[in-house]
Protein backbone atom coordinates (compact mmCIF):
# COMPACT_ATOMS: atom_id res chain seq x y z
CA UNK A 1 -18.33 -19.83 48.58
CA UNK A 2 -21.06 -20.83 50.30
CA UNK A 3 -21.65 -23.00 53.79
CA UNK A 4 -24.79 -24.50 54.26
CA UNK A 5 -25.61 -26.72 57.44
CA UNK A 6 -27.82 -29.44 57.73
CA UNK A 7 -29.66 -29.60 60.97
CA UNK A 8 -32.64 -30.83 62.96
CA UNK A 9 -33.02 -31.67 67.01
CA UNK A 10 -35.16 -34.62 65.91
CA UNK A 11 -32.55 -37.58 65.05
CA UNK A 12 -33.29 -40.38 61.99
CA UNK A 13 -34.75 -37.94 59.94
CA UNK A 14 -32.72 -38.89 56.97
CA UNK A 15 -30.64 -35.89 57.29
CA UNK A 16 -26.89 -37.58 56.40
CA UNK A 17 -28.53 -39.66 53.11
CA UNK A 18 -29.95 -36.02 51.87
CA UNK A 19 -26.29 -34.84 52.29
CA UNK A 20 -24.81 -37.78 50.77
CA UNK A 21 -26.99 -37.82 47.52
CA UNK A 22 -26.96 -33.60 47.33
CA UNK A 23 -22.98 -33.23 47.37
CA UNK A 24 -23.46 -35.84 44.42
CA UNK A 25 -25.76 -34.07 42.77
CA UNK A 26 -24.44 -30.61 43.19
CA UNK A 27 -20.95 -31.91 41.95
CA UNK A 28 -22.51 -33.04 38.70
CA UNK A 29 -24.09 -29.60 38.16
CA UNK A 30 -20.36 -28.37 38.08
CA UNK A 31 -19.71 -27.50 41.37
CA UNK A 32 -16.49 -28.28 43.68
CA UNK A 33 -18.40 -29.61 46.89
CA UNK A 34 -16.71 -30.36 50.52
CA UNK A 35 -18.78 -32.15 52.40
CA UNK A 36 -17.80 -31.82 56.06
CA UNK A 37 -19.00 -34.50 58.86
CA UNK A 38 -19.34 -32.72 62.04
CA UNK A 39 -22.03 -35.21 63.67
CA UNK A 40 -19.89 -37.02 66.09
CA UNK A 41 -21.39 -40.64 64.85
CA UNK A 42 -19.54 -39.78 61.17
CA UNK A 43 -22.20 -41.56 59.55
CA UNK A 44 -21.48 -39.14 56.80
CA UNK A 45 -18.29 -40.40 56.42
CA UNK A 46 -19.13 -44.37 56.47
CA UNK A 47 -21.37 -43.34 53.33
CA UNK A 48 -18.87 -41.98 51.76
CA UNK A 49 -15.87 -44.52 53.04
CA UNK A 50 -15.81 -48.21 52.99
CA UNK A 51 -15.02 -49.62 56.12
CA UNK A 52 -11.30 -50.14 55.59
CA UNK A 53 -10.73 -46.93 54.64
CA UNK A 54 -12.31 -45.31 57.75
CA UNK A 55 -10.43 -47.75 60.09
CA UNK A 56 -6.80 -46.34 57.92
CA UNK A 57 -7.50 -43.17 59.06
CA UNK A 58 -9.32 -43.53 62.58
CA UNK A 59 -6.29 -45.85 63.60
CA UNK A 60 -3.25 -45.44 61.60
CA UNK A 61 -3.59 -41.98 60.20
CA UNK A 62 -6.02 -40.10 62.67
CA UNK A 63 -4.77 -36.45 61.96
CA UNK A 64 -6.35 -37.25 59.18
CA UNK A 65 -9.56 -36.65 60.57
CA UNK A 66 -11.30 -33.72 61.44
CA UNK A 67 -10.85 -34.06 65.12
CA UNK A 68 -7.10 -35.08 64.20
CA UNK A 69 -7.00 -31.64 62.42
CA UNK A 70 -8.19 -29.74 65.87
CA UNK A 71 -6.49 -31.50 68.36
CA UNK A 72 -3.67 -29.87 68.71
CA UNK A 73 -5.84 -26.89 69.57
CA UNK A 74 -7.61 -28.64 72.21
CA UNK A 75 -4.64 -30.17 73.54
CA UNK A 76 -3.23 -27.06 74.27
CA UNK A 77 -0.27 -27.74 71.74
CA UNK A 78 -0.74 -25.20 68.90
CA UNK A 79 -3.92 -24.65 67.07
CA UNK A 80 -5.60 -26.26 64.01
CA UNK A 81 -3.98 -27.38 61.12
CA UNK A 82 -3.67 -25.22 58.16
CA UNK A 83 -3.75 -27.74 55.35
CA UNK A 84 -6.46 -30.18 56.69
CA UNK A 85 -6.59 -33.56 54.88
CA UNK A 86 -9.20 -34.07 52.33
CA UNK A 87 -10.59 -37.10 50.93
CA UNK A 88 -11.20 -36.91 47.47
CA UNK A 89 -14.36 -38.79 46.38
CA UNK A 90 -14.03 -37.59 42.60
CA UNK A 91 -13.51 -34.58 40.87
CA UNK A 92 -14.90 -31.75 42.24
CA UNK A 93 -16.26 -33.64 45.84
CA UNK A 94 -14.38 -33.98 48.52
CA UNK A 95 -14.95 -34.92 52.40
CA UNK A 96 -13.67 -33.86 55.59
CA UNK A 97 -13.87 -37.25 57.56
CA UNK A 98 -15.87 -37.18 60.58
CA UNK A 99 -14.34 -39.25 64.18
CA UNK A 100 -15.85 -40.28 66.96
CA UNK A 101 -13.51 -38.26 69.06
CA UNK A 102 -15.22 -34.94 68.19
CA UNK A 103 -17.46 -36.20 71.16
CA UNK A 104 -14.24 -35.21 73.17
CA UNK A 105 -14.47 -31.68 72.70
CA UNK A 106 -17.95 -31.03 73.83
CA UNK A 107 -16.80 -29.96 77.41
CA UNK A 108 -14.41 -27.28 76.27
CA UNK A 109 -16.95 -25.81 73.84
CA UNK A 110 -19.42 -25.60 76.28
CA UNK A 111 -16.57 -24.25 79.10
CA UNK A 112 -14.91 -21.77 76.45
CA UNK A 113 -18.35 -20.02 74.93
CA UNK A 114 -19.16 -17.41 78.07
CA UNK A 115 -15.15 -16.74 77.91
CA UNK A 116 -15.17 -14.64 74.66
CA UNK A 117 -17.79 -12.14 76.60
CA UNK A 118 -14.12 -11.45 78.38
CA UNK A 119 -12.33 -11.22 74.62
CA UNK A 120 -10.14 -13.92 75.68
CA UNK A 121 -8.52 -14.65 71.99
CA UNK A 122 -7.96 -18.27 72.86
CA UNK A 123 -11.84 -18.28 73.42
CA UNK A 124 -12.14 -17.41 70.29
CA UNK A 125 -9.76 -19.61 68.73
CA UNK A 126 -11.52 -22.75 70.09
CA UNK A 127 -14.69 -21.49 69.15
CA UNK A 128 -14.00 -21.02 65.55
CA UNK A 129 -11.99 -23.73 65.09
CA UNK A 130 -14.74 -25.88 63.25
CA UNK A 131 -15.14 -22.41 61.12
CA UNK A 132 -11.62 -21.89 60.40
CA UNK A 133 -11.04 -25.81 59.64
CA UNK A 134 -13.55 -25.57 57.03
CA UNK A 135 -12.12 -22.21 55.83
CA UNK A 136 -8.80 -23.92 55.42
CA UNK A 137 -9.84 -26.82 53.49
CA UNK A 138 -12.75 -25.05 51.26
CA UNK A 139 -9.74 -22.75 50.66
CA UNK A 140 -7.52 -25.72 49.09
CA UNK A 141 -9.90 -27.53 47.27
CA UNK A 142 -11.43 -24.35 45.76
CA UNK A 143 -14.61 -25.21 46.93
CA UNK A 144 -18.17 -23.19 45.54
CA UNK A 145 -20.40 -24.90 48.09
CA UNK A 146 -19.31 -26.49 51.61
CA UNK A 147 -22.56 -28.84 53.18
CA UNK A 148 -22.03 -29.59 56.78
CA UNK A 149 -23.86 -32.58 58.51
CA UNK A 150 -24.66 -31.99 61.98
CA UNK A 151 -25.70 -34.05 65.03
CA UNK A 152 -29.33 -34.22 65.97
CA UNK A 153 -28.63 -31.94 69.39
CA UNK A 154 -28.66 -28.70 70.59
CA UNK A 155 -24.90 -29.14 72.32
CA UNK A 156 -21.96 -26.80 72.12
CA UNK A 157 -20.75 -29.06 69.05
CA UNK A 158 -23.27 -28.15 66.75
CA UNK A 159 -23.47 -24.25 68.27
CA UNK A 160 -19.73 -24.01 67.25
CA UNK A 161 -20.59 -25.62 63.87
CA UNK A 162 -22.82 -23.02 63.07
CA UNK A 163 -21.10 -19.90 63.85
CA UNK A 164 -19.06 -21.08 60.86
CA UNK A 165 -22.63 -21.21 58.42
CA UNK A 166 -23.98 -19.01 56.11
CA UNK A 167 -27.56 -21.11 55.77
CA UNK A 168 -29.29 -24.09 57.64
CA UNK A 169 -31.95 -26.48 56.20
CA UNK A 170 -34.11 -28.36 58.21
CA UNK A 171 -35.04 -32.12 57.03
CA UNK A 172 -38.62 -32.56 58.28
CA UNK A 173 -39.94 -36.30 58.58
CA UNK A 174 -43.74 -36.41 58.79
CA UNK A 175 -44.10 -37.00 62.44
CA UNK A 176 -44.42 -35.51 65.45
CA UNK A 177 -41.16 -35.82 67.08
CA UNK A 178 -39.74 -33.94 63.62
CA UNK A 179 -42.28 -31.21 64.83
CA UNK A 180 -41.47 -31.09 68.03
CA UNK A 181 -37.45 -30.68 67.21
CA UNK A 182 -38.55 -27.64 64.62
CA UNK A 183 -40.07 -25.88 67.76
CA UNK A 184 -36.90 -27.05 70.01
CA UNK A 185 -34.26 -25.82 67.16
CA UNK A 186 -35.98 -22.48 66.29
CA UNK A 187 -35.86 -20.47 68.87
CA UNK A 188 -32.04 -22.12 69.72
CA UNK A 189 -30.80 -21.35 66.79
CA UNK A 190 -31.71 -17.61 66.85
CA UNK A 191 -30.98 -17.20 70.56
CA UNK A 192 -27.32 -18.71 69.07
CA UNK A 193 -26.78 -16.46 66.37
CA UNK A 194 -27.59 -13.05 68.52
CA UNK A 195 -24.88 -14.39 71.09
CA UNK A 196 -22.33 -14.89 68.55
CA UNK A 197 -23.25 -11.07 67.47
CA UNK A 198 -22.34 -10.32 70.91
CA UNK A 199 -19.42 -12.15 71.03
CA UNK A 200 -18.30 -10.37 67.46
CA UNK A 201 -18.62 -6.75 69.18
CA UNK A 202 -16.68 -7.90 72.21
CA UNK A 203 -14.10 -9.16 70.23
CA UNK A 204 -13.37 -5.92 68.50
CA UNK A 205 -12.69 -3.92 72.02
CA UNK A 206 -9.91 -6.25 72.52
CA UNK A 207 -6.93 -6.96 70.55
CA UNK A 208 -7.60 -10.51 68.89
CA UNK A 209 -5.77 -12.57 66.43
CA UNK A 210 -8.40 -14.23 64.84
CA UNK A 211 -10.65 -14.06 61.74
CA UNK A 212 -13.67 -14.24 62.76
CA UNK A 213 -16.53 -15.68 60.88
CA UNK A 214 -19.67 -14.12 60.41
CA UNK A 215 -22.23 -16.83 61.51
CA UNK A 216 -24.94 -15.90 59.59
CA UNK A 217 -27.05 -19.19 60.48
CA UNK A 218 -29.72 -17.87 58.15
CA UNK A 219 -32.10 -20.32 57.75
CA UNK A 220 -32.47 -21.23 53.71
CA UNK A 221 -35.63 -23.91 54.12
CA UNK A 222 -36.84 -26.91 54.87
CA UNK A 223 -37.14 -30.76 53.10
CA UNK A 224 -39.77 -32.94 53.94
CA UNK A 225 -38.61 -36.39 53.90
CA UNK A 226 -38.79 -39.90 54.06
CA UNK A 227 -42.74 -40.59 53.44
CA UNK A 228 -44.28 -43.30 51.38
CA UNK A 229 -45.74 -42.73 48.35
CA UNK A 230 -49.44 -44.41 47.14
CA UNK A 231 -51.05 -43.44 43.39
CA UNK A 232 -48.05 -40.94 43.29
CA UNK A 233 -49.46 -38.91 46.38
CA UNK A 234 -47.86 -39.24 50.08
CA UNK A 235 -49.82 -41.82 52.18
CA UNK A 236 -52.71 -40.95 54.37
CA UNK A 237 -50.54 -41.43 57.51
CA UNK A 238 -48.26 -39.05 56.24
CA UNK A 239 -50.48 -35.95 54.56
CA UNK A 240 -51.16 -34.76 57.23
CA UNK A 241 -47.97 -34.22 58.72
CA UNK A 242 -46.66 -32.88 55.82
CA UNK A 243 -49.86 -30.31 55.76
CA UNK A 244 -48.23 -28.97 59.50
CA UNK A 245 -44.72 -28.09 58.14
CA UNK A 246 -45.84 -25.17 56.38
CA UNK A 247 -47.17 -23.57 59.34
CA UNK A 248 -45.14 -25.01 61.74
CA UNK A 249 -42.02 -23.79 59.74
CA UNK A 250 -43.41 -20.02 60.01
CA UNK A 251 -44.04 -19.85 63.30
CA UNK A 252 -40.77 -21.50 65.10
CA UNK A 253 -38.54 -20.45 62.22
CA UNK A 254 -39.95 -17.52 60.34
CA UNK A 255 -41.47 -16.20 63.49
CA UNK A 256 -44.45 -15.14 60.98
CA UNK A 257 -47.29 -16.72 62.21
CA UNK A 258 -49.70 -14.34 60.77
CA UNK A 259 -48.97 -14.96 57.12
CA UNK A 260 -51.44 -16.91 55.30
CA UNK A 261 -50.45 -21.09 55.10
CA UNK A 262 -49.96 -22.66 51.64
CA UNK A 263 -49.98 -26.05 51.03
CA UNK A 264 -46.59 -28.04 51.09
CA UNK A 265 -46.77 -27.95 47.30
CA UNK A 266 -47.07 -24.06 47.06
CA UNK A 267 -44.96 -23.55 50.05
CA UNK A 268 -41.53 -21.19 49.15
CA UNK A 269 -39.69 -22.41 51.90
CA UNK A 270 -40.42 -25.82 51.16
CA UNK A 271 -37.13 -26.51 49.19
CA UNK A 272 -38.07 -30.25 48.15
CA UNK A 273 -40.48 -33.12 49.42
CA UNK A 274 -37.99 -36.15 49.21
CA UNK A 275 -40.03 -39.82 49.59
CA UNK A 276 -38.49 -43.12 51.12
CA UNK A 277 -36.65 -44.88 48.82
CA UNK A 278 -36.96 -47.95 51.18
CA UNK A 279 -34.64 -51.26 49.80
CA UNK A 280 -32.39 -48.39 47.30
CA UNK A 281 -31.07 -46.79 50.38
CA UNK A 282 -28.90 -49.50 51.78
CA UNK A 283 -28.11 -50.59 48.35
CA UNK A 284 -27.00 -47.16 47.95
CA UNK A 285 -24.99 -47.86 51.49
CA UNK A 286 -23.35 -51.36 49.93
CA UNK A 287 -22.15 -49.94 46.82
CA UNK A 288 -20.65 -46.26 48.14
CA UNK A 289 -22.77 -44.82 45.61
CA UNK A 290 -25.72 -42.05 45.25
CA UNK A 291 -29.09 -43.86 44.49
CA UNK A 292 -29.03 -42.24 41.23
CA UNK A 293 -26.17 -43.91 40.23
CA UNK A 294 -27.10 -47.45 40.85
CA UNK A 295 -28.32 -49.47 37.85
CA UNK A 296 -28.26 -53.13 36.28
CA UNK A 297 -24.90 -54.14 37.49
CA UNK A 298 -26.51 -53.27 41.41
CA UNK A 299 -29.36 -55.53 41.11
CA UNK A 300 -31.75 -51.82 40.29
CA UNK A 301 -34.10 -52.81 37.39
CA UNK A 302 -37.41 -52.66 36.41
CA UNK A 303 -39.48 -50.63 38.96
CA UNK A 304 -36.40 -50.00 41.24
CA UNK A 305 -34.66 -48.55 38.49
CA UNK A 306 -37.85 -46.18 37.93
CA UNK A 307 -37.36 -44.82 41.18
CA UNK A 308 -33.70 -44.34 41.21
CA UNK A 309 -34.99 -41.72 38.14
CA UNK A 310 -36.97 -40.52 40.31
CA UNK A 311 -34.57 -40.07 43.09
CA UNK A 312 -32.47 -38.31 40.14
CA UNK A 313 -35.67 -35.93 39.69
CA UNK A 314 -35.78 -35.22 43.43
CA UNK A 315 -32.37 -34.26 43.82
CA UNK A 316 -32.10 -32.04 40.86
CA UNK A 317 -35.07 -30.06 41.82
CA UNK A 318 -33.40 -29.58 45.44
CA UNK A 319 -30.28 -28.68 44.16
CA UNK A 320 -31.43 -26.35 41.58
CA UNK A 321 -33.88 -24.77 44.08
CA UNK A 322 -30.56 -24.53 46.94
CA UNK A 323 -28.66 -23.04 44.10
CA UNK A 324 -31.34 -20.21 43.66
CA UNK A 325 -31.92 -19.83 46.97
CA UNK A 326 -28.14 -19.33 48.10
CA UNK A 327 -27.14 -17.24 45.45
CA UNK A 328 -24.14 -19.60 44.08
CA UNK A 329 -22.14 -18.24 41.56
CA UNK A 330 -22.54 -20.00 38.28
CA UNK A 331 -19.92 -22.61 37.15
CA UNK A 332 -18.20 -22.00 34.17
CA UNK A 333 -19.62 -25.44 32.48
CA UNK A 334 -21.59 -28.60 34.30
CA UNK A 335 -19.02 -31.71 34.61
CA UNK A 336 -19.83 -34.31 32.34
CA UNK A 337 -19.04 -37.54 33.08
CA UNK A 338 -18.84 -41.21 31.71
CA UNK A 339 -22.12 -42.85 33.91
CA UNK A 340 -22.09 -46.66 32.39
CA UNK A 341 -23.64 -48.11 35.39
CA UNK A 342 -26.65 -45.77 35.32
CA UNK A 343 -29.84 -46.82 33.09
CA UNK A 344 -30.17 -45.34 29.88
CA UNK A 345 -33.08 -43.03 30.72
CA UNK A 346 -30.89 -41.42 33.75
CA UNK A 347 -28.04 -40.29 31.37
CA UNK A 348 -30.59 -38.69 29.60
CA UNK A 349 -32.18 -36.84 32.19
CA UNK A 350 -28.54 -36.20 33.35
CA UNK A 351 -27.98 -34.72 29.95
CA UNK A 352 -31.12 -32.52 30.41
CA UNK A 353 -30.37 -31.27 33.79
CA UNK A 354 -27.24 -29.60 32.27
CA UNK A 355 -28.70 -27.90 29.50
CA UNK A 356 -30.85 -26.73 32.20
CA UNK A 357 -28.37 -25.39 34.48
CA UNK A 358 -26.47 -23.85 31.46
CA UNK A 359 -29.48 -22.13 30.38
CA UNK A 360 -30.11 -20.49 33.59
CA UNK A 361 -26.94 -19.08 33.61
């Protein structure tokens, strides 16, 4: 099982929606997803959630959140729970709802990370408790991939998150302020994962209860995202920002600055280049369902439907490239299943993305 987060300093980058529509896509290659909505706003979750849902289990039902499911732990009344709740989107995709509350916590993270230098074991319990959580429920549902959506900050939140990860991916807008949070995040996310080795070593002089995780953080690539498209090119405004990530992504991530620059098209790190799908998106938002999915019975026809394939296209390459990338272990046989509100031409392409994915295995 794998555990990739999703992360970038710079906010609005698009980084929930390429969640959203990858956990989708990765669950139709045959894979048991849990998505897991660790950015305090849950926007992850109101994707995946209609409103009356979210307020059920916010209100009524809140251990059924994720900050429900650590509470205790942070109360100081026992520790996480062992059978977390998860909400089952379809077969083989489930979510682990995000709450507001997680906001809550930030204090005690931040208080509680220089206290496992001491190998204090409930320093360690509070600090993988996002880890273990997602342990737990990956555990029940038999995951293959978990995809964690973070916050767009460098807070103890998102450092506890990740000690928990195997891989990050960066989505990269074509701007400057997308830039500037790749330079930010880099050299964070490294100083991060060193401490945590630290933190691992301490915690084997002392006598600690705890598995710990191994907090890999490695990072896996990046996605450029959310630029127009003119004559089936990027816009002007947006080239050349999308000409920087290559080199940009070496230098604060790779920490190679010497190797020679490709262009985003030839660039190995670059996982996918995902455009703005513009009116789709909140359509997408309105009907709880991936972009790929909408169809005639949406309102999606004629040239919207075109690039709802296309959105199908961008998503398979990006999974298919994650897969690779990661390592996953091969499902025994993609899902297939009944798609009547998708065009015609989708299905196929569907169809042709699991002959694809069979073949490779």
């Amino acid at each position: 099982m794998k555990t990739i987060a999703f992360f970038n300093n710079k906010g609005g980058v698009g980084k929930t929606s390429l969640v959203y529509h990858l956990a989708w896509m990765l669950q139709r290659l045959g894979y048991r997803v849990l998505a897991v909505d660790l950015d305090p706003q849950a926007n992850l979750s109101a994707m995946f959630l209609d409103e009356d849902t979210l307020w059920r289990i916010l209100e009524n039902k809140r251990e059924r959140s994720i900050y429900g499911a650590i509470s205790p732990l942070f109360r100081g009344v026992g520790d996480i729970a062992v059978n977390p709740h998860i909400e089952i989107r379809s077969e083989g995709l489930g979510l682990l709802v995000g709450d507001l509350g997680l906001a809550e916590v930030e204090d005690e993270l931040s208080g509680t990370w220089p206290r496992c230098l001491s190998g204090e074991e409930r320093a360690f319990r509070v600090i993988t408790a996002f880890a273990r959580l997602t342990a737990n429920a990956s555990r029940d549902f038999k995951a293959d991939v978990v995809l964690v959506d973070l916050g767009p900050n460098l807070g103890s939140i998102n450092r506890a998150a990740l000690v928990g990860c195997d891989h990050v991916i960066i989505p990269l807008a074509p701007d400057l302020y997308s830039m500037q949070g790749l330079r930010n995040m880099g050299p964070k996310v490294r100083q991060w994962q060193e401490d945590w080795e630290i933190r691992k070593l301490m915690a084997t002089r002392s006598p600690i209860d705890v598995e710990l995780p191994e907090g890999g953080m490695a990072p896996l690539g990046y996605v450029a995202v959310k630029f127009s498209v003119l004559n089936q090119r990027p816009a002007k405004a947006f080239q050349y920002w999308l000409d920087e990530m290559p080199g940009q992504y070496r230098t604060w991530i790779v920490k190679n600055d010497t190797e020679a620059e490709p262009s985003i098209d030839e660039d190995p790190y670059c996982l996918a280049q995902i455009r703005d799908y513009k009116s789709l998106i909140p359509k997408s938002q309105t009907h709880y369902m991936p972009i790929f999915d909408l169809g005639r019975p949406h309102g999606v026809f004629g040239a919207s439907a075109d690039a709802a394939e296309r959105c199908a296209e961008d998503f398979e390459q990006l999974a298919i490239r994650i897969v690779d990338r990661a390592e996953f272990a091969r499902p025994p046989a993609p899902v297939r299943l009944e798609r009547s509100s998708a065009p015609p031409s989708l299905s196929a392409r569907l169809n042709r993305l699991e002959k694809l994915v069979s073949k490779a295995s």
